[in-house]
Protein backbone atom coordinates (compact mmCIF):
# COMPACT_ATOMS: atom_id res chain seq x y z
CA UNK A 1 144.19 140.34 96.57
CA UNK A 2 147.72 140.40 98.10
CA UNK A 3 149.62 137.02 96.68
CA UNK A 4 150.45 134.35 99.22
CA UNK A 5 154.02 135.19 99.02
CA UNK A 6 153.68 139.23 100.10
CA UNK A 7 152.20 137.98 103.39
CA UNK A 8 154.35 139.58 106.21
CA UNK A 9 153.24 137.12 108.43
CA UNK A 10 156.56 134.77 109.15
CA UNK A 11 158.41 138.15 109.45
CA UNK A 12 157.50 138.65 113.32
CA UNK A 13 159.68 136.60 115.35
CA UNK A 14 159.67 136.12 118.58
CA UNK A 15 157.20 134.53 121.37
CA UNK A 16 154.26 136.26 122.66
CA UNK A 17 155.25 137.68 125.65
CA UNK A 18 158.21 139.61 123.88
CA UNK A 19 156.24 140.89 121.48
CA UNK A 20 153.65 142.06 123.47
CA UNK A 21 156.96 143.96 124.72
CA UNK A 22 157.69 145.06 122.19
CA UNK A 23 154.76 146.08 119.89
CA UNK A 24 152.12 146.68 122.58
CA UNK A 25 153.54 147.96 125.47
CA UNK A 26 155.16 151.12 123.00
CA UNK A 27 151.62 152.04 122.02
CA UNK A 28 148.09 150.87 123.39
CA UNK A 29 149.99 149.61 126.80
CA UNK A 30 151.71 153.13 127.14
CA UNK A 31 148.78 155.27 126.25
CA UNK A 32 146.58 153.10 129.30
CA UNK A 33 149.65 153.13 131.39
CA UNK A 34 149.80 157.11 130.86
CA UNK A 35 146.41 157.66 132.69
CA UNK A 36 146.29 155.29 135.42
CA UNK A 37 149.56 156.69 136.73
CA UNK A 38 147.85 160.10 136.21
CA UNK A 39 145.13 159.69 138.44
CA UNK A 40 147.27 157.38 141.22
CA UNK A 41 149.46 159.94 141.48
CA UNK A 42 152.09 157.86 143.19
CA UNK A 43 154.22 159.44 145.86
CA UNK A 44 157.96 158.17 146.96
CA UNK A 45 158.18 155.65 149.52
CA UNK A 46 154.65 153.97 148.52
CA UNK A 47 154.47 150.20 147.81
CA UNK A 48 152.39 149.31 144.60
CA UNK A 49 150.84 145.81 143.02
CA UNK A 50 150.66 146.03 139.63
CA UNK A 51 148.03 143.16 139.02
CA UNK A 52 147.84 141.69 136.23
CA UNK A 53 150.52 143.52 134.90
CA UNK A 54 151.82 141.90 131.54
CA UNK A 55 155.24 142.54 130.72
CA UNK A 56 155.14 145.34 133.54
CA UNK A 57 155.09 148.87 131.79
CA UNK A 58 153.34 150.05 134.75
CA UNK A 59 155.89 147.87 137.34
CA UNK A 60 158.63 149.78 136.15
CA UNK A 61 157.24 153.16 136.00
CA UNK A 62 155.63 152.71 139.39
CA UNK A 63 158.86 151.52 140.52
CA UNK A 64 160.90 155.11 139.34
CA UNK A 65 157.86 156.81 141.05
CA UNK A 66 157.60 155.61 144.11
CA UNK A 67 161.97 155.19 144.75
CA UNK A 68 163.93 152.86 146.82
CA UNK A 69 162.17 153.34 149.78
CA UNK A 70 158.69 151.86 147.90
CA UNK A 71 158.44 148.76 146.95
CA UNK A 72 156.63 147.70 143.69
CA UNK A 73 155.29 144.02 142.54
CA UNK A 74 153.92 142.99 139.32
CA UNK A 75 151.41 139.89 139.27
CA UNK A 76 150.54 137.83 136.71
CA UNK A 77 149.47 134.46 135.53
CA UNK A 78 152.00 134.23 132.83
CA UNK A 79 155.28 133.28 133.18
CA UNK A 80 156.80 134.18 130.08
CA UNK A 81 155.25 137.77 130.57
CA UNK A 82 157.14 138.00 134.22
CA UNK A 83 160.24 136.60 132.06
CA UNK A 84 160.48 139.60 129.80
CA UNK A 85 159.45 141.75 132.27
CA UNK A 86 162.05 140.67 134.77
CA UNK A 87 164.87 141.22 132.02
CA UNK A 88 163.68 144.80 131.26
CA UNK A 89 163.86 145.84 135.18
CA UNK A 90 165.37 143.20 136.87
CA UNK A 91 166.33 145.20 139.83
CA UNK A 92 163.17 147.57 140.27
CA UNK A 93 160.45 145.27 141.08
CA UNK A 94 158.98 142.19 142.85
CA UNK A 95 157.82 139.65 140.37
CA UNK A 96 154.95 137.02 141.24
CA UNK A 97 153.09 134.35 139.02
CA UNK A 98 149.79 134.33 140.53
CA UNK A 99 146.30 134.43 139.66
CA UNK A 100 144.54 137.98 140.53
CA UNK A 101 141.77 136.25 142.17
CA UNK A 102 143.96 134.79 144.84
CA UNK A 103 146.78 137.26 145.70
CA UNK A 104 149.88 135.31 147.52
CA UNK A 105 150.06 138.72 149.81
CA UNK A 106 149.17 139.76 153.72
CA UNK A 107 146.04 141.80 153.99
CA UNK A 108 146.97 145.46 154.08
CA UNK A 109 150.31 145.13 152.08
CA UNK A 110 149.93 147.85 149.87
CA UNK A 111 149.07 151.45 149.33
CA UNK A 112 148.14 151.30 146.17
CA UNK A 113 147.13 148.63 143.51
CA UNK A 114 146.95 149.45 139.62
CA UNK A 115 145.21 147.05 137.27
CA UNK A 116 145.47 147.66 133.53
CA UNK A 117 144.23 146.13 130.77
CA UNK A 118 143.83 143.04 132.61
CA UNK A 119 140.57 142.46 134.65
CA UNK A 120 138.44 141.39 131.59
CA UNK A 121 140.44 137.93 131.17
CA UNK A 122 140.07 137.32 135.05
CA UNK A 123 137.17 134.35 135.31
CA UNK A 124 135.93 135.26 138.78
CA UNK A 125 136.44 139.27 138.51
CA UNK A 126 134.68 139.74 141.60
CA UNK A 127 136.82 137.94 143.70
CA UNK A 128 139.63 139.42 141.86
CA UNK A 129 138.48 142.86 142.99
CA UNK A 130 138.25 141.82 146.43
CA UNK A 131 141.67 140.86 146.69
CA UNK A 132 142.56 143.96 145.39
CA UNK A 133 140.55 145.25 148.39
CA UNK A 134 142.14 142.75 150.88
CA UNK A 135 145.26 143.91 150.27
CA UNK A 136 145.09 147.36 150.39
CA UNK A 137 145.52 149.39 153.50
CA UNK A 138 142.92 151.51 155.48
CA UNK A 139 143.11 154.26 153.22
CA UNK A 140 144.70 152.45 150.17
CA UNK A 141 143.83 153.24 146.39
CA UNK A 142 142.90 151.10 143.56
CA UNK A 143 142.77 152.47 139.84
CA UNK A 144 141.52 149.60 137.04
CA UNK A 145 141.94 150.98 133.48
CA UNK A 146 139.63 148.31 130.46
CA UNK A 147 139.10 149.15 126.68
CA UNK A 148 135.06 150.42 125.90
CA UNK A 149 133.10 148.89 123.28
CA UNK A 150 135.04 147.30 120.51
CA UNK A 151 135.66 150.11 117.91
CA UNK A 152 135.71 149.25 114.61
CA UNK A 153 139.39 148.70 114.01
CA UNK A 154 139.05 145.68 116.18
CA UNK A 155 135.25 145.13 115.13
CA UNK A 156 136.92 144.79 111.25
CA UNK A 157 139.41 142.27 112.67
CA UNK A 158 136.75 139.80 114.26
CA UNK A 159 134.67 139.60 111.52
CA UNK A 160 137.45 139.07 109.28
CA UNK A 161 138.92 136.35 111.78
CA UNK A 162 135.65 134.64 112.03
CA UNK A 163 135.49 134.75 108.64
CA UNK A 164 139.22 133.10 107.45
CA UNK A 165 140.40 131.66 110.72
CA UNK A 166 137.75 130.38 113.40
CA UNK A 167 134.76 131.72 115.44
CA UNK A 168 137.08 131.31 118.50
CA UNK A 169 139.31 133.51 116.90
CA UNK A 170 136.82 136.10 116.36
CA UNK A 171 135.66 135.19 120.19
CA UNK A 172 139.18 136.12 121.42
CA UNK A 173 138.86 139.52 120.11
CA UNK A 174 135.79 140.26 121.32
CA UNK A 175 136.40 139.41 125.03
CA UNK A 176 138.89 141.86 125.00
CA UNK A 177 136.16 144.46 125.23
CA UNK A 178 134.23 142.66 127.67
CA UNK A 179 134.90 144.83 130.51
CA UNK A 180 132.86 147.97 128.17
CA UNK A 181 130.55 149.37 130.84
CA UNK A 182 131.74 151.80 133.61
CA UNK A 183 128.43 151.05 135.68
CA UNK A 184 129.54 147.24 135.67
CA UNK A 185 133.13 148.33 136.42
CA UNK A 186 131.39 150.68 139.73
CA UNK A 187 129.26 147.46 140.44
CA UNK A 188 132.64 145.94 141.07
CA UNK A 189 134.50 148.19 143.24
CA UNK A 190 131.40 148.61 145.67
CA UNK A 191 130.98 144.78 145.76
CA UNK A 192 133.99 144.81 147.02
CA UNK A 193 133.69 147.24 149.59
CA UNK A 194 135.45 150.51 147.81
CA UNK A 195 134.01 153.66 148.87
CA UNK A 196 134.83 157.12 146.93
CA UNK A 197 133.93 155.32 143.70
CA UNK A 198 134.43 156.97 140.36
CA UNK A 199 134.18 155.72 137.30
CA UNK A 200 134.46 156.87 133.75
CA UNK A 201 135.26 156.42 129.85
CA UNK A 202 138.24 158.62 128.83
CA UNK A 203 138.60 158.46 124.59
CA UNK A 204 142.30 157.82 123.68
CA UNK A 205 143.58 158.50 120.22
CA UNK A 206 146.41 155.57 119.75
CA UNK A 207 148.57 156.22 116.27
CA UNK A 208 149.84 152.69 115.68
CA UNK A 209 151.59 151.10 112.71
CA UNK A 210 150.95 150.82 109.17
CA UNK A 211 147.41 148.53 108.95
CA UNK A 212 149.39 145.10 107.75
CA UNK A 213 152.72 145.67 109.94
CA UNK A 214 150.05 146.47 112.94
CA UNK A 215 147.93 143.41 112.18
CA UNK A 216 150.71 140.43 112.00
CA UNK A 217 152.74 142.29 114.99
CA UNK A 218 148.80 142.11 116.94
CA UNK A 219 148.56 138.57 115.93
CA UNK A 220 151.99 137.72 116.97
CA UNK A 221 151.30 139.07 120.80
CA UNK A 222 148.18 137.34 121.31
CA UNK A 223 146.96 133.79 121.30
CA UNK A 224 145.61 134.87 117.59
CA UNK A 225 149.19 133.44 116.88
CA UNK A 226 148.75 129.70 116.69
CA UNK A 227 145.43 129.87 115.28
CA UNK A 228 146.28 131.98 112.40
CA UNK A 229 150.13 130.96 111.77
CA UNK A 230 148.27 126.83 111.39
CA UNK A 231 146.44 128.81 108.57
CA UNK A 232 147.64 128.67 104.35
CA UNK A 233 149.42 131.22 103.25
CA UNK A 234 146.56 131.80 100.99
CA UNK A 235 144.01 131.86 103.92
CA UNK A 236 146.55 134.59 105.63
CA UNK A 237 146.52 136.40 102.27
CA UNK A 238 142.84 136.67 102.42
CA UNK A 239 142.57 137.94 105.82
CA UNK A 240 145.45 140.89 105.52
CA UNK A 241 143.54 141.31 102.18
CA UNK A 242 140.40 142.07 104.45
CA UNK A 243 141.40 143.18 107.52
CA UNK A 244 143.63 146.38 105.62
CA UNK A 245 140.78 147.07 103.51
CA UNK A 246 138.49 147.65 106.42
CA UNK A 247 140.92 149.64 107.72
CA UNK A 248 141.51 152.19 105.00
CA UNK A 249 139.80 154.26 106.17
CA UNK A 250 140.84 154.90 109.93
CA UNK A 251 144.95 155.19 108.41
CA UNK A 252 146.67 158.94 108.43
CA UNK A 253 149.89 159.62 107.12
CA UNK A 254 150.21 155.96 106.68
CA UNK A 255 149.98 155.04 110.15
CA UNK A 256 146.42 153.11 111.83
CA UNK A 257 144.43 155.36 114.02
CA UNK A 258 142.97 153.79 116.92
CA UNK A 259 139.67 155.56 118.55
CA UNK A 260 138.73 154.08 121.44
CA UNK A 261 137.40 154.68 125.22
CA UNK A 262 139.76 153.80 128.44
CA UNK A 263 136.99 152.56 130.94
CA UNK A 264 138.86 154.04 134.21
CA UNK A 265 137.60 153.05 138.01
CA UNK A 266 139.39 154.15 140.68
CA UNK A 267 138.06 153.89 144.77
CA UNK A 268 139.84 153.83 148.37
CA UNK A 269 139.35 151.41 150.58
CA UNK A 270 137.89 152.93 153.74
């Protein structure tokens, strides 16, 4: 077992939200960020929400697409995400702490809205959607991108969490993949009045850091943080001892593989 005093743990600094930044946006952000812009296909002069949008990797890319005659704003609940995310393109974008189930915009505000990532933590994700519909115009877009079933990277990780941490720990990671089932995601955008549904899982091959460096920078981004930085050093031992051993087997050329479906749902509001 890796000794107490190998664990890389205390060697992230840093709060959440610039870590996230910093370790997810580069990889699993970017790679979910790629395809929604694909299919949005933003023009110039276009004004995007970006709910839910984290630390805003799709904010500022929207905001280079769509030029200084769109406008771009990027929701979320966190302030410390808007924070970082208002310090990486402090000129480019709107910034507003609000819920996505109770936009703080006019009806028909915007052409297009992009959700990534983000729609499995909302509580009421119906009423989430239909604010996205709300404030759309007649003829507006909406793309939401979500992570499929859990693969087994992250399936390793839970059980391992649950195992030397806490079942809540374990239940963090699992409601990340919540949001798993395109015909739930459809369900959604008809609720909510979409019409020209689609929806779809699109695999993504993510190469991420080394199995430890990727594990203590995930744990440092998430709310895994507190739960597993209150833990011994021996208890963190045990679970980098476990969590890299389960995940021998997905590393090449040193580096974690992630396998996993993009659940993509895009619609128009008629």
């Amino acid at each position: 077992m890796t000794s107490s005093t190998e664990v890389s743990y205390k060697t992230y600094s840093g709060n959440a939200a610039e870590n996230y930044e910093r370790y997810f946006v580069p990889t699993i952000g970017t790679a979910w960020a790629d395809v929604l812009l694909d299919v949005t296909d933003l023009n110039a002069g276009e004004r995007v929400l970006d709910a839910a949008c984290g630390t805003g990797v799709i904010t500022r890319r929207a905001a280079a697409a769509v030029g200084e005659s769109g406008r771009v704003v990027g929701l979320d609940l966190n302030p410390g995400m808007l924070a970082v995310g208002r310090t990486a393109v402090p000129a480019a974008a709107e910034w507003i702490e609000a819920s996505a189930e109770s936009i703080p915009c006019p009806d028909a505000s915007f052409d297009v809205v992009i959700c990534s990532l983000g729609l499995q933590f909302v509580v009421d994700q119906p009423a989430a959607v239909g604010e996205f519909h709300r404030v759309l115009t007649s003829g507006g877009r909406v793309a939401i991108g979500t992570g499929g079933r859990i693969p087994d990277v992250f399936e390793a990780l839970a059980q391992a969490l649950a195992r030397h941490i806490a079942p809540e720990a374990a239940g963090f990671m699992r409601q990340v993949f919540t949001l798993h089932d395109p015909d739930r995601l459809r369900g959604l955008l008809t609720g909510a009045g979409f019409t020209q549904v689609s929806t779809w899982a699109q695999p993504r091959r993510v190469v991420l850091p080394p199995p430890a460096e990727f594990l203590w920078q995930y744990v440092h981004l998430t709310p895994l943080s507190s739960m597993v930085g209150a833990a011994s050093p021996d208890v963190q031992a045990a679970l980098e001892h476990d969590v890299t051993l389960a995940w021998a087997g997905h590393v090449e050329d040193g580096h974690l593989i992630l396998e996993i479906d993009a659940i993509l749902g895009t619609g128009e509001k008629s």
